[in-house]
PDB file of N, CA and C in Angstrom:
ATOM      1  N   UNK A   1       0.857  -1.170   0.000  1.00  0.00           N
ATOM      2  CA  UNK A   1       0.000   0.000   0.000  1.00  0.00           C
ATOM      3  C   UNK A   1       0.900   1.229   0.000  1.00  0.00           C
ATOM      4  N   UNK A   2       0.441   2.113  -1.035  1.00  0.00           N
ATOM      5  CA  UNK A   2       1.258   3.330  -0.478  1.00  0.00           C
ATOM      6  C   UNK A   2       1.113   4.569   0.044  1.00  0.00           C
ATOM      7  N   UNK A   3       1.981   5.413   0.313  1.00  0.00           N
ATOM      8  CA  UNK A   3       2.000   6.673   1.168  1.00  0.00           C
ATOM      9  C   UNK A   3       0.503   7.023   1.253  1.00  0.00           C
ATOM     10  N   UNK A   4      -0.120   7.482   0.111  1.00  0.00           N
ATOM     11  CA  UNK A   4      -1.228   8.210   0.832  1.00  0.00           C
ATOM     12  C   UNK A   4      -2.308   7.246   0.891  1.00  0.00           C
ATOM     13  N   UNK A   5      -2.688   5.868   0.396  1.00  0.00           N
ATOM     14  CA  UNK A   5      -3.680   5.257   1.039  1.00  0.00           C
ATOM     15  C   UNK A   5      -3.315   5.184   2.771  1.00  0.00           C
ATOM     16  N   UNK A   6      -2.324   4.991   3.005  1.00  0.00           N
ATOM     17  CA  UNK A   6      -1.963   4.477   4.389  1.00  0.00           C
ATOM     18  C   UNK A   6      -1.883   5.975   5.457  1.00  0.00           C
ATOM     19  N   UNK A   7      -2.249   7.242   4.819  1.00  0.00           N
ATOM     20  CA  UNK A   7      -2.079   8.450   5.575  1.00  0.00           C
ATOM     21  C   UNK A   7      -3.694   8.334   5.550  1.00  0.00           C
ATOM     22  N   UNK A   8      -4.636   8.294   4.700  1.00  0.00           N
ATOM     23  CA  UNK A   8      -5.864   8.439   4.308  1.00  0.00           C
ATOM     24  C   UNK A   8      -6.645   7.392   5.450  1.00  0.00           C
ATOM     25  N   UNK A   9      -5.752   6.101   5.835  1.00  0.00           N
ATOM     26  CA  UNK A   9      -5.933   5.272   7.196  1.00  0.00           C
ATOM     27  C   UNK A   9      -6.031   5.522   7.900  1.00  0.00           C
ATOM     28  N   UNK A  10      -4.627   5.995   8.303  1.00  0.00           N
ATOM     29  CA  UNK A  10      -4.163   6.600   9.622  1.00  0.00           C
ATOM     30  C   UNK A  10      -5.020   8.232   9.839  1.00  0.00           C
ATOM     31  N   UNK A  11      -5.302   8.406   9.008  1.00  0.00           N
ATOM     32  CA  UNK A  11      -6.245   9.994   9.442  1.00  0.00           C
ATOM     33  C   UNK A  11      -7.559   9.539   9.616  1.00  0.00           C
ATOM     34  N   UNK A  12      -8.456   8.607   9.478  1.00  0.00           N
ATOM     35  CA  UNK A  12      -9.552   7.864   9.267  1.00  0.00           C
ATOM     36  C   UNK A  12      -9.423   7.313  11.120  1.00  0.00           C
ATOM     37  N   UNK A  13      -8.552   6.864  11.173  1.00  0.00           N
ATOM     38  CA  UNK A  13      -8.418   6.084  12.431  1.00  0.00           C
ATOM     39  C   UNK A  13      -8.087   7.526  13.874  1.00  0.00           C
ATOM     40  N   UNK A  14      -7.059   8.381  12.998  1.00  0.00           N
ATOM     41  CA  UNK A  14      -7.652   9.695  14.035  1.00  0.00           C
ATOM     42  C   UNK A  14      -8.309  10.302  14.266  1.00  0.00           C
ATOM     43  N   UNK A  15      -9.287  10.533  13.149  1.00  0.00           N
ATOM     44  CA  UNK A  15     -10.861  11.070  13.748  1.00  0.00           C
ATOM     45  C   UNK A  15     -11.892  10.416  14.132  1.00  0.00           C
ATOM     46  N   UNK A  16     -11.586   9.157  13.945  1.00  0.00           N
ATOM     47  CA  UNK A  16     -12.405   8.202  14.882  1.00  0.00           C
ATOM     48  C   UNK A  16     -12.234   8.316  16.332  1.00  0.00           C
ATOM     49  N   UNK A  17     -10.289   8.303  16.869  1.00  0.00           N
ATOM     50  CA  UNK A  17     -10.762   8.198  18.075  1.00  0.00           C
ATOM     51  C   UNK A  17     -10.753   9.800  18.411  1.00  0.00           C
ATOM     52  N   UNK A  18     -10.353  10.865  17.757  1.00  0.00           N
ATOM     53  CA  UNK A  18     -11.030  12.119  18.340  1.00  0.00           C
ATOM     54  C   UNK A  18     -12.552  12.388  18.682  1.00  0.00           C
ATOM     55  N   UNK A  19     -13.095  12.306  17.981  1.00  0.00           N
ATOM     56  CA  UNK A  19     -14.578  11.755  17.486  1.00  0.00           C
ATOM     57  C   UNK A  19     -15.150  11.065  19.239  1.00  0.00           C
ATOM     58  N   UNK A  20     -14.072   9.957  19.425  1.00  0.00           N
ATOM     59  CA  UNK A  20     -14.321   9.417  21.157  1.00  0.00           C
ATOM     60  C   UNK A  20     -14.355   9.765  21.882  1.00  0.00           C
ATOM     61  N   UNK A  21     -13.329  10.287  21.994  1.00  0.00           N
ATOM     62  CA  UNK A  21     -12.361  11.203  22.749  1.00  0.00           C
ATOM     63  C   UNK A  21     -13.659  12.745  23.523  1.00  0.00           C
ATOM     64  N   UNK A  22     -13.932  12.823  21.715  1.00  0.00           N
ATOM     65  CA  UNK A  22     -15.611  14.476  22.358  1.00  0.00           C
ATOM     66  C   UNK A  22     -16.255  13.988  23.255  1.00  0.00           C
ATOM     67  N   UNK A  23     -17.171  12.423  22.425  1.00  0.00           N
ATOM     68  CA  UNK A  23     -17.972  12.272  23.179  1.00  0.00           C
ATOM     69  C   UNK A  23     -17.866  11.988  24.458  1.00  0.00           C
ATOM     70  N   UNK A  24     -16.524  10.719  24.813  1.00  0.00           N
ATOM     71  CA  UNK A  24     -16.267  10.616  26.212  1.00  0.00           C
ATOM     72  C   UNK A  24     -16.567  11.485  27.184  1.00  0.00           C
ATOM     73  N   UNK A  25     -15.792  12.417  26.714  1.00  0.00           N
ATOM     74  CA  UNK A  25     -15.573  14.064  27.855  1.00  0.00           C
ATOM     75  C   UNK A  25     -16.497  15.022  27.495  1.00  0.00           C
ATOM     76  N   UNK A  26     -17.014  14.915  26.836  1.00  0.00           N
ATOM     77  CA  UNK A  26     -18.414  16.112  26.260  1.00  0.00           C
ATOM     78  C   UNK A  26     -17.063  16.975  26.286  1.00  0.00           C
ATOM     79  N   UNK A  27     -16.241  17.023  25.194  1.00  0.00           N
ATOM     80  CA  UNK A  27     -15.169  18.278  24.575  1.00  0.00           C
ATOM     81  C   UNK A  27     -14.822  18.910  25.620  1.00  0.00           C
ATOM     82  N   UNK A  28     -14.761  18.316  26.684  1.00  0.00           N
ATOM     83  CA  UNK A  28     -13.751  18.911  27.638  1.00  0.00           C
ATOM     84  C   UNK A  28     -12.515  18.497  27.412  1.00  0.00           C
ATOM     85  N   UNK A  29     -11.389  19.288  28.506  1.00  0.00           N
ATOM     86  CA  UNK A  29      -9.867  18.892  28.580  1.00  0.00           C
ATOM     87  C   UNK A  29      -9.732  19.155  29.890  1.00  0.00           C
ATOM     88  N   UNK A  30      -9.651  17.862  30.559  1.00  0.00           N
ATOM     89  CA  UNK A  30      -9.315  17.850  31.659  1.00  0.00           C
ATOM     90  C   UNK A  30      -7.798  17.602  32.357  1.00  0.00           C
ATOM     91  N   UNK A  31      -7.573  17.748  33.653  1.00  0.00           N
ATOM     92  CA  UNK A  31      -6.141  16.751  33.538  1.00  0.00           C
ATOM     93  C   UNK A  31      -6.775  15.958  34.639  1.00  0.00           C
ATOM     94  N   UNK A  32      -7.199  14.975  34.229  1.00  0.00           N
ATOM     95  CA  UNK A  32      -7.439  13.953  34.869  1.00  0.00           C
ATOM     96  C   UNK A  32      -7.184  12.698  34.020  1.00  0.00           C
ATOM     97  N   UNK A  33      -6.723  11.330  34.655  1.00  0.00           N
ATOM     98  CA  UNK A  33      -6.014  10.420  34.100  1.00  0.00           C
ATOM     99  C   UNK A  33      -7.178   9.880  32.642  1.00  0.00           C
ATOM    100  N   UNK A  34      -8.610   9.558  32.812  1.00  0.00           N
ATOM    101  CA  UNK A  34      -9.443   9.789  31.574  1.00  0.00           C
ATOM    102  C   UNK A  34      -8.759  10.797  30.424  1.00  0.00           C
ATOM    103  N   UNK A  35      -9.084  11.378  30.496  1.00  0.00           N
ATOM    104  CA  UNK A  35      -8.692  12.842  29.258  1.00  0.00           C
ATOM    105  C   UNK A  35      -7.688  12.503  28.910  1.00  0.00           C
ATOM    106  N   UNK A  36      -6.257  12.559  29.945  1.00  0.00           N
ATOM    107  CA  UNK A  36      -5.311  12.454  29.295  1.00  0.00           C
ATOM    108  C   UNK A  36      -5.363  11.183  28.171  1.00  0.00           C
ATOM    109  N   UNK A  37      -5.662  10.000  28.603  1.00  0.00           N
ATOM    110  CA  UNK A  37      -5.412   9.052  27.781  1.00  0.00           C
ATOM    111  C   UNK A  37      -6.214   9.372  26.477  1.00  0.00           C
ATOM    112  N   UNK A  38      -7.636   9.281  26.260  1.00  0.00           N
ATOM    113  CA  UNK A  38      -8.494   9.815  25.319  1.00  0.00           C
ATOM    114  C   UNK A  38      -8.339  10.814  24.556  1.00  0.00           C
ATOM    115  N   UNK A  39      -7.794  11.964  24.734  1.00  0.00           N
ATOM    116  CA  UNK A  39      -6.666  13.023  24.599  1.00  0.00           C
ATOM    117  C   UNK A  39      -5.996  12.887  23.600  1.00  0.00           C
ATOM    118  N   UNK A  40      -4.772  12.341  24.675  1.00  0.00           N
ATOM    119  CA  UNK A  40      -3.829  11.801  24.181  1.00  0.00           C
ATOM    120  C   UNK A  40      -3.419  10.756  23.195  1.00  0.00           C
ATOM    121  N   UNK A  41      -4.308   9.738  23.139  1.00  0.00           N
ATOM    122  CA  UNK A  41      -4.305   8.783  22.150  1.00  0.00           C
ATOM    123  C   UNK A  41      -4.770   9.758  20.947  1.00  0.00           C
ATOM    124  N   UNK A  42      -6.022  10.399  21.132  1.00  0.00           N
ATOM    125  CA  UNK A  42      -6.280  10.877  19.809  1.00  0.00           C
ATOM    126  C   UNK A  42      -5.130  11.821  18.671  1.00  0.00           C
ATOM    127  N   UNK A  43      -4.351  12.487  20.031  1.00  0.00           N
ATOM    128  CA  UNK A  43      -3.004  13.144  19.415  1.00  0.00           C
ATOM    129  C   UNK A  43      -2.224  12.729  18.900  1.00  0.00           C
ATOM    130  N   UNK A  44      -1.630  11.203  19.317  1.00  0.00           N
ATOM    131  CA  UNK A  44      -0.585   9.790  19.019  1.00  0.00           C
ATOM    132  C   UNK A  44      -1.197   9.556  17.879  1.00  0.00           C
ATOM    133  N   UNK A  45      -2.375   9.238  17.190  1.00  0.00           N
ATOM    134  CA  UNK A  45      -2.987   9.074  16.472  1.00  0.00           C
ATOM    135  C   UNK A  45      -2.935  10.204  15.118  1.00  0.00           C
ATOM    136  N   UNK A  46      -2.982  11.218  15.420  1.00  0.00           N
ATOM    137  CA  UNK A  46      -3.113  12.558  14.564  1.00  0.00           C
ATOM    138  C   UNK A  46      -1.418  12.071  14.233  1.00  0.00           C
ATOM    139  N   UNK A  47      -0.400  12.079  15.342  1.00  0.00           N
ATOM    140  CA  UNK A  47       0.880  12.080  14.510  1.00  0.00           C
ATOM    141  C   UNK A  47       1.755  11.042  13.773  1.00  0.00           C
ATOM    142  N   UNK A  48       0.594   9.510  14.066  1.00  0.00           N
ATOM    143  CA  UNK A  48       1.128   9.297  13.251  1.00  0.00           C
ATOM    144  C   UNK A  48       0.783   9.349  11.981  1.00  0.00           C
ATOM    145  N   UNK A  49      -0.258   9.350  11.692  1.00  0.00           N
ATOM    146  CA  UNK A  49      -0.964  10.209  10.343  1.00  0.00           C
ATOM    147  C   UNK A  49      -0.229  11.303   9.530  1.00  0.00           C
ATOM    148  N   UNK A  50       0.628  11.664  10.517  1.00  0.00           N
ATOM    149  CA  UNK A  50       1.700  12.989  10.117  1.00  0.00           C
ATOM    150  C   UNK A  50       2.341  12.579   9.468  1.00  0.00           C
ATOM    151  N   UNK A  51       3.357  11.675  10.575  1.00  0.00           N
ATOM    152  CA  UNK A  51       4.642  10.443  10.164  1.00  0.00           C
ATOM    153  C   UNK A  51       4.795  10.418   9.300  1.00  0.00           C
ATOM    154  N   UNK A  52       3.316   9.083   8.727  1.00  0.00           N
ATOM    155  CA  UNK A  52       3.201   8.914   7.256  1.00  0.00           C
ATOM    156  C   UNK A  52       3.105   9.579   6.410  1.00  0.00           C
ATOM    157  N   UNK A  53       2.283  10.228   6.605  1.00  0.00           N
ATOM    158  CA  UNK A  53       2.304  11.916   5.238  1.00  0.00           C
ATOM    159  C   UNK A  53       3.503  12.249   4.619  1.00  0.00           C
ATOM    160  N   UNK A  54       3.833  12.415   5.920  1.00  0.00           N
ATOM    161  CA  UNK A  54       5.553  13.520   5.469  1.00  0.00           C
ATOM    162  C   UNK A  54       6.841  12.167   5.358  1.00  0.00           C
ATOM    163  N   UNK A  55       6.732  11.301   5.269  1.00  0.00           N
ATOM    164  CA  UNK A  55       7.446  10.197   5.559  1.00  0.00           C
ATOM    165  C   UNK A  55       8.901  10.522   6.817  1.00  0.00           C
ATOM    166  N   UNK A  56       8.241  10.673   7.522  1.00  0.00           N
ATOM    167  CA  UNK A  56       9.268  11.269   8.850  1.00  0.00           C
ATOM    168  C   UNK A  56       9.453   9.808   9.915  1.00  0.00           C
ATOM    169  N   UNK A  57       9.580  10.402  11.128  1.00  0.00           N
ATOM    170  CA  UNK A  57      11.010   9.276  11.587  1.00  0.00           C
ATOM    171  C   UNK A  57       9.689   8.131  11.905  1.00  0.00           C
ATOM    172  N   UNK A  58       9.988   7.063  11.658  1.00  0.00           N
ATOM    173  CA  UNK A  58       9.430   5.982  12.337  1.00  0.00           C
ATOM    174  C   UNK A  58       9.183   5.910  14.006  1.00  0.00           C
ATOM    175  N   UNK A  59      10.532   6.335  14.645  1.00  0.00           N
ATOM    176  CA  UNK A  59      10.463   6.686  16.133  1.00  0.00           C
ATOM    177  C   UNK A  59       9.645   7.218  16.085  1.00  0.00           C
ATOM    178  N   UNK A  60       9.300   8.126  15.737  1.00  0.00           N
ATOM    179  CA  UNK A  60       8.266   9.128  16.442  1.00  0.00           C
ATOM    180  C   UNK A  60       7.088   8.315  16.629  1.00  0.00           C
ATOM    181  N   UNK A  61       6.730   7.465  15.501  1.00  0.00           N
ATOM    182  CA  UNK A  61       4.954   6.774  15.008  1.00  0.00           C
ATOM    183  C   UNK A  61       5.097   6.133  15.979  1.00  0.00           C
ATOM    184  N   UNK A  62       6.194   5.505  16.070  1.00  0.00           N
ATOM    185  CA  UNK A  62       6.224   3.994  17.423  1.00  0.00           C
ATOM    186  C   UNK A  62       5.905   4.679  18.738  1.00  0.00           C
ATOM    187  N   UNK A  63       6.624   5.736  19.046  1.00  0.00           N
ATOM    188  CA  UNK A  63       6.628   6.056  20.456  1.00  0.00           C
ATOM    189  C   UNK A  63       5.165   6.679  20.371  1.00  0.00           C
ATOM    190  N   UNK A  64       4.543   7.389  19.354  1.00  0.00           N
ATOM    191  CA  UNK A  64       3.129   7.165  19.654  1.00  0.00           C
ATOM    192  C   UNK A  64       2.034   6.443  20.006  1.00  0.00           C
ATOM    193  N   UNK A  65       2.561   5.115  19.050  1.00  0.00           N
ATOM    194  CA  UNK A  65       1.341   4.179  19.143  1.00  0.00           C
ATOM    195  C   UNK A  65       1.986   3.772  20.796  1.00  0.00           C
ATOM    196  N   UNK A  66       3.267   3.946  21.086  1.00  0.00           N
ATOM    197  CA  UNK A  66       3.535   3.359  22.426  1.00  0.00           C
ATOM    198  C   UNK A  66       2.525   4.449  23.469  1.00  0.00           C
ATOM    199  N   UNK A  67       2.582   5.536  23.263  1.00  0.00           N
ATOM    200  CA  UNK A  67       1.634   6.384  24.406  1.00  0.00           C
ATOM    201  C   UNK A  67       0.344   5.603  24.321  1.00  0.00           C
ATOM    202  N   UNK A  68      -0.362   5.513  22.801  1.00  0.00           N
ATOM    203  CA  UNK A  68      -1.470   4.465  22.835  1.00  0.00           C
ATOM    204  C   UNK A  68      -2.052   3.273  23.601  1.00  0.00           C
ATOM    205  N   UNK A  69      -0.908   2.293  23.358  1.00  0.00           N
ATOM    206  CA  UNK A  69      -0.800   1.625  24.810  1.00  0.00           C
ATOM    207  C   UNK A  69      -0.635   1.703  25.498  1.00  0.00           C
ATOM    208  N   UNK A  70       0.050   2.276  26.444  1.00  0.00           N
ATOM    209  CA  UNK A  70      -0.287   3.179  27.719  1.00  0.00           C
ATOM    210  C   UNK A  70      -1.457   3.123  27.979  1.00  0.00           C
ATOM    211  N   UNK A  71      -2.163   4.091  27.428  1.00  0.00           N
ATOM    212  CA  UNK A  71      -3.605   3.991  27.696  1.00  0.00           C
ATOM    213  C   UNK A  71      -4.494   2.985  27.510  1.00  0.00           C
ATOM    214  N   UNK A  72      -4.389   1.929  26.361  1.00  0.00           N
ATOM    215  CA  UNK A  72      -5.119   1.143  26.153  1.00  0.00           C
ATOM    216  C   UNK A  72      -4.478   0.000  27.721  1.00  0.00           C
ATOM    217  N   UNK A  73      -3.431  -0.313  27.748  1.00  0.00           N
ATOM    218  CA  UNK A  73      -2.950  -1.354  29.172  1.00  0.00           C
ATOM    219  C   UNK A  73      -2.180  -1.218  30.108  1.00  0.00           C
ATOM    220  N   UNK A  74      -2.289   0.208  30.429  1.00  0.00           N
ATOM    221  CA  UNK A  74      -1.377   0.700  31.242  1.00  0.00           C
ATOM    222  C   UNK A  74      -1.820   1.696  32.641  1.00  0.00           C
ATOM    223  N   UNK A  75      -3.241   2.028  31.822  1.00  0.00           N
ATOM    224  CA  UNK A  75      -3.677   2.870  32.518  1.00  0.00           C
ATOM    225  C   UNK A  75      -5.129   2.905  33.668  1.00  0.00           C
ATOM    226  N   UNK A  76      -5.034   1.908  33.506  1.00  0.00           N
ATOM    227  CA  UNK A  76      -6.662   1.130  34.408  1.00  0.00           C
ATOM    228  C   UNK A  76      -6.626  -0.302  33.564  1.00  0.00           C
ATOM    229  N   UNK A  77      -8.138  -0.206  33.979  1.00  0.00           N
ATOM    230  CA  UNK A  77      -8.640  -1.581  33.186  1.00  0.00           C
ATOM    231  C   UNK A  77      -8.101  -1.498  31.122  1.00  0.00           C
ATOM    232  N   UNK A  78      -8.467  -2.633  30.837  1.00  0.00           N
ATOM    233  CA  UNK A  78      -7.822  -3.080  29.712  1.00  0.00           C
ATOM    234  C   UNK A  78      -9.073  -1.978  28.493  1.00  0.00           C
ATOM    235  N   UNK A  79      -8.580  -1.189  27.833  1.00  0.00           N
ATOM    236  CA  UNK A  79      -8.846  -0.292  26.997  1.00  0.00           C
ATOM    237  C   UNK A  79      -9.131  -0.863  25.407  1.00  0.00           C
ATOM    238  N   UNK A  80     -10.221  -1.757  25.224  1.00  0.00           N
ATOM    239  CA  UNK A  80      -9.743  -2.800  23.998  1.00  0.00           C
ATOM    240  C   UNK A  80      -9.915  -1.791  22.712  1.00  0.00           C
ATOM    241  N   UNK A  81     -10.728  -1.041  22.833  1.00  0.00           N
ATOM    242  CA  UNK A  81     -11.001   0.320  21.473  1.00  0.00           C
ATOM    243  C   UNK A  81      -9.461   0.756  21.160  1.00  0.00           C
ATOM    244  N   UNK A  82      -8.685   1.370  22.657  1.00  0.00           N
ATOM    245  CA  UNK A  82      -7.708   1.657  22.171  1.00  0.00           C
ATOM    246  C   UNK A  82      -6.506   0.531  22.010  1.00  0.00           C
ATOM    247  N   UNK A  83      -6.857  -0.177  22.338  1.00  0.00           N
ATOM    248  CA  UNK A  83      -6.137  -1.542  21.642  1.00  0.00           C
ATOM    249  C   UNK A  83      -5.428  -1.714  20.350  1.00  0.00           C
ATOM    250  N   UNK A  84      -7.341  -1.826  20.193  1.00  0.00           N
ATOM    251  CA  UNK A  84      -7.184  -2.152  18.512  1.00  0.00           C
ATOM    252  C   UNK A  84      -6.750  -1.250  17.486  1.00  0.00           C
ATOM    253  N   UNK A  85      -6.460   0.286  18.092  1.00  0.00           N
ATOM    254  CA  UNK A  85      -6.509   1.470  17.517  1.00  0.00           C
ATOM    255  C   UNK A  85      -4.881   1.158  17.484  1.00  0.00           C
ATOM    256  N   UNK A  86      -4.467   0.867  18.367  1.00  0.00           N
ATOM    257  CA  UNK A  86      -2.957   0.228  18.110  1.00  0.00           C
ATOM    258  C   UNK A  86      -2.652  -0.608  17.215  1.00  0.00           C
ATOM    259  N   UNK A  87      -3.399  -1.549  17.788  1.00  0.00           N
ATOM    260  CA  UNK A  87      -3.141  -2.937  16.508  1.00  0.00           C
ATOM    261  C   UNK A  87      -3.286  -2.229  15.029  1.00  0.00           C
ATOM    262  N   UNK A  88      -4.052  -1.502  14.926  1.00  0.00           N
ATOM    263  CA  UNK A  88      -4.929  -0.747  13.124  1.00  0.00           C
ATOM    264  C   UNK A  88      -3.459  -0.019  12.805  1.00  0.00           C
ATOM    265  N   UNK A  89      -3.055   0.395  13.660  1.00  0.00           N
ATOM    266  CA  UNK A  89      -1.651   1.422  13.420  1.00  0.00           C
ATOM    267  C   UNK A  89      -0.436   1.190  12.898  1.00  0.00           C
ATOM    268  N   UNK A  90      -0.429   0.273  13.465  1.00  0.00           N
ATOM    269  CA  UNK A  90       1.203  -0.528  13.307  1.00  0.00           C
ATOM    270  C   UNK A  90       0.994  -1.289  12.741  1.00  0.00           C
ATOM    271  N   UNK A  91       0.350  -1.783  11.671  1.00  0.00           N
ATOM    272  CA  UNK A  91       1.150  -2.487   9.990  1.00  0.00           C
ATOM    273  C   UNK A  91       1.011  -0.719   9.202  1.00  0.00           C
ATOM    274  N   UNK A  92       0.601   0.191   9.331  1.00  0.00           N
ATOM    275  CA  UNK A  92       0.659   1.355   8.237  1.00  0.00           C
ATOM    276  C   UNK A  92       1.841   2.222   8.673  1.00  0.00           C
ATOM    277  N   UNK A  93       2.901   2.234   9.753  1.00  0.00           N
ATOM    278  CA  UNK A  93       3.535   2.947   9.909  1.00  0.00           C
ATOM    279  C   UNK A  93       5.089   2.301   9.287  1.00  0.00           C
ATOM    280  N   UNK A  94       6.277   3.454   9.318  1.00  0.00           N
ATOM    281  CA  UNK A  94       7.172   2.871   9.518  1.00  0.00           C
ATOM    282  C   UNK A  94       8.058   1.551  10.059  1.00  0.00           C
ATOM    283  N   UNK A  95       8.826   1.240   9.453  1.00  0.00           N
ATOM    284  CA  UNK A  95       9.565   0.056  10.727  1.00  0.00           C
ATOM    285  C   UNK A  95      10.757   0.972  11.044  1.00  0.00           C
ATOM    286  N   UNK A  96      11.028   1.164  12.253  1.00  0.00           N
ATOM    287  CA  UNK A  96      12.377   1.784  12.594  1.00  0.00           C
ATOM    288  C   UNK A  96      13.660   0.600  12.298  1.00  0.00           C
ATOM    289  N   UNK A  97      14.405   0.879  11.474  1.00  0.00           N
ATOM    290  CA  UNK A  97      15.739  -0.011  11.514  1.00  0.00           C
ATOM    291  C   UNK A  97      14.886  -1.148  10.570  1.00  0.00           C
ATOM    292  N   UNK A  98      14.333  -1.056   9.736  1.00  0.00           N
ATOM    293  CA  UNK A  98      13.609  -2.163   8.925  1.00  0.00           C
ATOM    294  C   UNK A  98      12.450  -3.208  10.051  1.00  0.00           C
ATOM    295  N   UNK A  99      12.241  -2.911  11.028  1.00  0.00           N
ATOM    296  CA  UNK A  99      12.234  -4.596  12.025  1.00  0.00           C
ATOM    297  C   UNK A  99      10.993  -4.043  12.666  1.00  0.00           C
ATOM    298  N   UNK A 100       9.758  -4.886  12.816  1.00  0.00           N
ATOM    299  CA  UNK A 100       8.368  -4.500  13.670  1.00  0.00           C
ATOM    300  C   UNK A 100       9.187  -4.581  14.976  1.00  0.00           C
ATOM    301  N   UNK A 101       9.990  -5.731  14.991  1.00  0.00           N
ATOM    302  CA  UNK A 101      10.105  -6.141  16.584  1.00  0.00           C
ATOM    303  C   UNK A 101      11.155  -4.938  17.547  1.00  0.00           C
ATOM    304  N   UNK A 102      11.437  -4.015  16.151  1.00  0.00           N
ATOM    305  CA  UNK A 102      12.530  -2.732  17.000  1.00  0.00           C
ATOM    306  C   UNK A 102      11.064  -2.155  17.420  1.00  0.00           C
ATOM    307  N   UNK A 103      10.142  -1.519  16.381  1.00  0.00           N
ATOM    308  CA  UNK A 103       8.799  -0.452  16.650  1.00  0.00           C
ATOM    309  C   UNK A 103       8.163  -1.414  17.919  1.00  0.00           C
ATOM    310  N   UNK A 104       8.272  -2.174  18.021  1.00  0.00           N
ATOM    311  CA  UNK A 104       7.409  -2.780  19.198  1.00  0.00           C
ATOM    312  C   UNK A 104       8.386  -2.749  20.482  1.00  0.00           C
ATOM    313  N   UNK A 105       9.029  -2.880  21.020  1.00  0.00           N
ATOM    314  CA  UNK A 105      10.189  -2.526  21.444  1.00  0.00           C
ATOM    315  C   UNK A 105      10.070  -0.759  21.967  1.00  0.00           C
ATOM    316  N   UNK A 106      10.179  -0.031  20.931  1.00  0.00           N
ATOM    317  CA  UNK A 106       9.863   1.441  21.290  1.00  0.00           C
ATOM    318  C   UNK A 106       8.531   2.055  21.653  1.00  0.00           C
ATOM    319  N   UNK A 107       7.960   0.943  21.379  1.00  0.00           N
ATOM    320  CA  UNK A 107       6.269   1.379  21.680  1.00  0.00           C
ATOM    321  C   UNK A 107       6.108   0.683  23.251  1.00  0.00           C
ATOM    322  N   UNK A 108       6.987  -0.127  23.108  1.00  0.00           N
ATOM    323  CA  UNK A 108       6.467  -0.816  24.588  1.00  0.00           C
ATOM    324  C   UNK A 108       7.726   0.414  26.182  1.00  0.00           C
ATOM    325  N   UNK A 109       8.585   0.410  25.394  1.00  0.00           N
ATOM    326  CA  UNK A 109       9.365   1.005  26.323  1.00  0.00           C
ATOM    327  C   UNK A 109       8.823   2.921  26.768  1.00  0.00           C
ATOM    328  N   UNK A 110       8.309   2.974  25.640  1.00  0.00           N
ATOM    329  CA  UNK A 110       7.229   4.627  25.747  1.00  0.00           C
ATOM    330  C   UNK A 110       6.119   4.109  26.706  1.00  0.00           C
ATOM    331  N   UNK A 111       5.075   3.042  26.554  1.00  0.00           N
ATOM    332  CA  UNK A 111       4.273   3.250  27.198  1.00  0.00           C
ATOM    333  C   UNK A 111       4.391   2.541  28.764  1.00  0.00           C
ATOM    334  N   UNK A 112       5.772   2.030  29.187  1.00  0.00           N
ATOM    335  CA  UNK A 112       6.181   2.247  30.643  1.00  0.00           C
ATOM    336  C   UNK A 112       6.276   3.536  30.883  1.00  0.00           C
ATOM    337  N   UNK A 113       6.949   4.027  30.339  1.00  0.00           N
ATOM    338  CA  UNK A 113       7.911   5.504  30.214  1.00  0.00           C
ATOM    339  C   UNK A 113       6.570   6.679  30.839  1.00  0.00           C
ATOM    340  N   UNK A 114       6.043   6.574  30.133  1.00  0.00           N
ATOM    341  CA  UNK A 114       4.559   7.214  29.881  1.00  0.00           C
ATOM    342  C   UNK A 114       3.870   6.944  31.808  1.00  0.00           C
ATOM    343  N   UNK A 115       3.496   5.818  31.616  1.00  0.00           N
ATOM    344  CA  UNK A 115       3.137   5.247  32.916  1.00  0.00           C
ATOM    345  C   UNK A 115       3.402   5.475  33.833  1.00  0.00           C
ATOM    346  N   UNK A 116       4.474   5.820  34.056  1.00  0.00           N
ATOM    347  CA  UNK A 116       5.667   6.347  35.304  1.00  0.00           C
ATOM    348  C   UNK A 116       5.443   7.670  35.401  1.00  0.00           C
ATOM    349  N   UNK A 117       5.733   8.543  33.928  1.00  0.00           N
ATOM    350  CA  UNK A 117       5.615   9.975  34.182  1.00  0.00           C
ATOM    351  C   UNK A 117       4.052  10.865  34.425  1.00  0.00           C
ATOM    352  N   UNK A 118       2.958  10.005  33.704  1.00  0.00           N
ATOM    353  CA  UNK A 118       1.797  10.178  34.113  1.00  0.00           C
ATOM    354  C   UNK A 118       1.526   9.807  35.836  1.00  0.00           C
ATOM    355  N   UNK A 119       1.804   9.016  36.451  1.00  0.00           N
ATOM    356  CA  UNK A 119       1.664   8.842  37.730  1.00  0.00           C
ATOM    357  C   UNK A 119       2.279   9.989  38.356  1.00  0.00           C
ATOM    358  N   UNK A 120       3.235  10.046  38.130  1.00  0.00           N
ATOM    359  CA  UNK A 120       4.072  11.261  39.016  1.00  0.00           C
ATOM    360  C   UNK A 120       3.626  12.058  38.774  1.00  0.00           C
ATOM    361  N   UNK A 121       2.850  12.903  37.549  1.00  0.00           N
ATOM    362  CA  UNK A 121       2.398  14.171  37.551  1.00  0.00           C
ATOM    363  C   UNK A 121       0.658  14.118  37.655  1.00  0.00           C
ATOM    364  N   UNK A 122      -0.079  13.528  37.955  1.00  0.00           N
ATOM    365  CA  UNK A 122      -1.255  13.633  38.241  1.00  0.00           C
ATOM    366  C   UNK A 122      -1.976  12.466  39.603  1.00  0.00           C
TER     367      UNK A 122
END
């Protein structure tokens, strides 16, 4: 598939979960651990849509979809919407270093990363 079917995805899949994200919070922005994730995923989402567009760093897409998880299993109970919003993500992005198993790797080490620094600040 190329560049812009797979941006035309990935932007499809970010206004879906923005789209969630409203209704969840009735378009609020809170800082409360909700929002952030809902939020936030929808943002991880918007960039990697970017990523692909502009064909920019793979890191970046990974460590997004890694904030993603975060929220989808990191952050309470098991988040399966944003799950799958992960799973939908990562065959259309980059591979960092050619290899899923590096992007998975950076996605998993972001959404500890994430986990830790969200606790400490809220």
């Amino acid at each position: 598939m190329g560049r812009i079917p797979r941006t035309i995805v990935a932007a499809f899949d970010a206004a879906v979960m923005a789209v969630a994200a409203y209704v969840e919070t009735g378009g609020r922005l809170a800082v409360t651990p909700a929002h952030v994730v809902l939020w936030g995923s929808s943002a991880a989402a918007a960039v990697c849509a970017v990523v692909v567009f502009v064909n920019g760093s793979a890191l970046v897409a990974w460590a997004a979809i890694g904030f993603i998880l975060y929220g989808a299993l990191l952050a309470g109970p098991t988040q399966w919407p944003l799950l799958a919003l992960a799973a939908a993500l990562m065959p259309l992005m980059p591979r960092p270093r050619d290899s899923f198993w590096f992007g998975l790797t950076v996605a998993t080490v972001v959404a500890f990363v994430a986990r830790l620094a969200i606790a400490a600040l809220l």
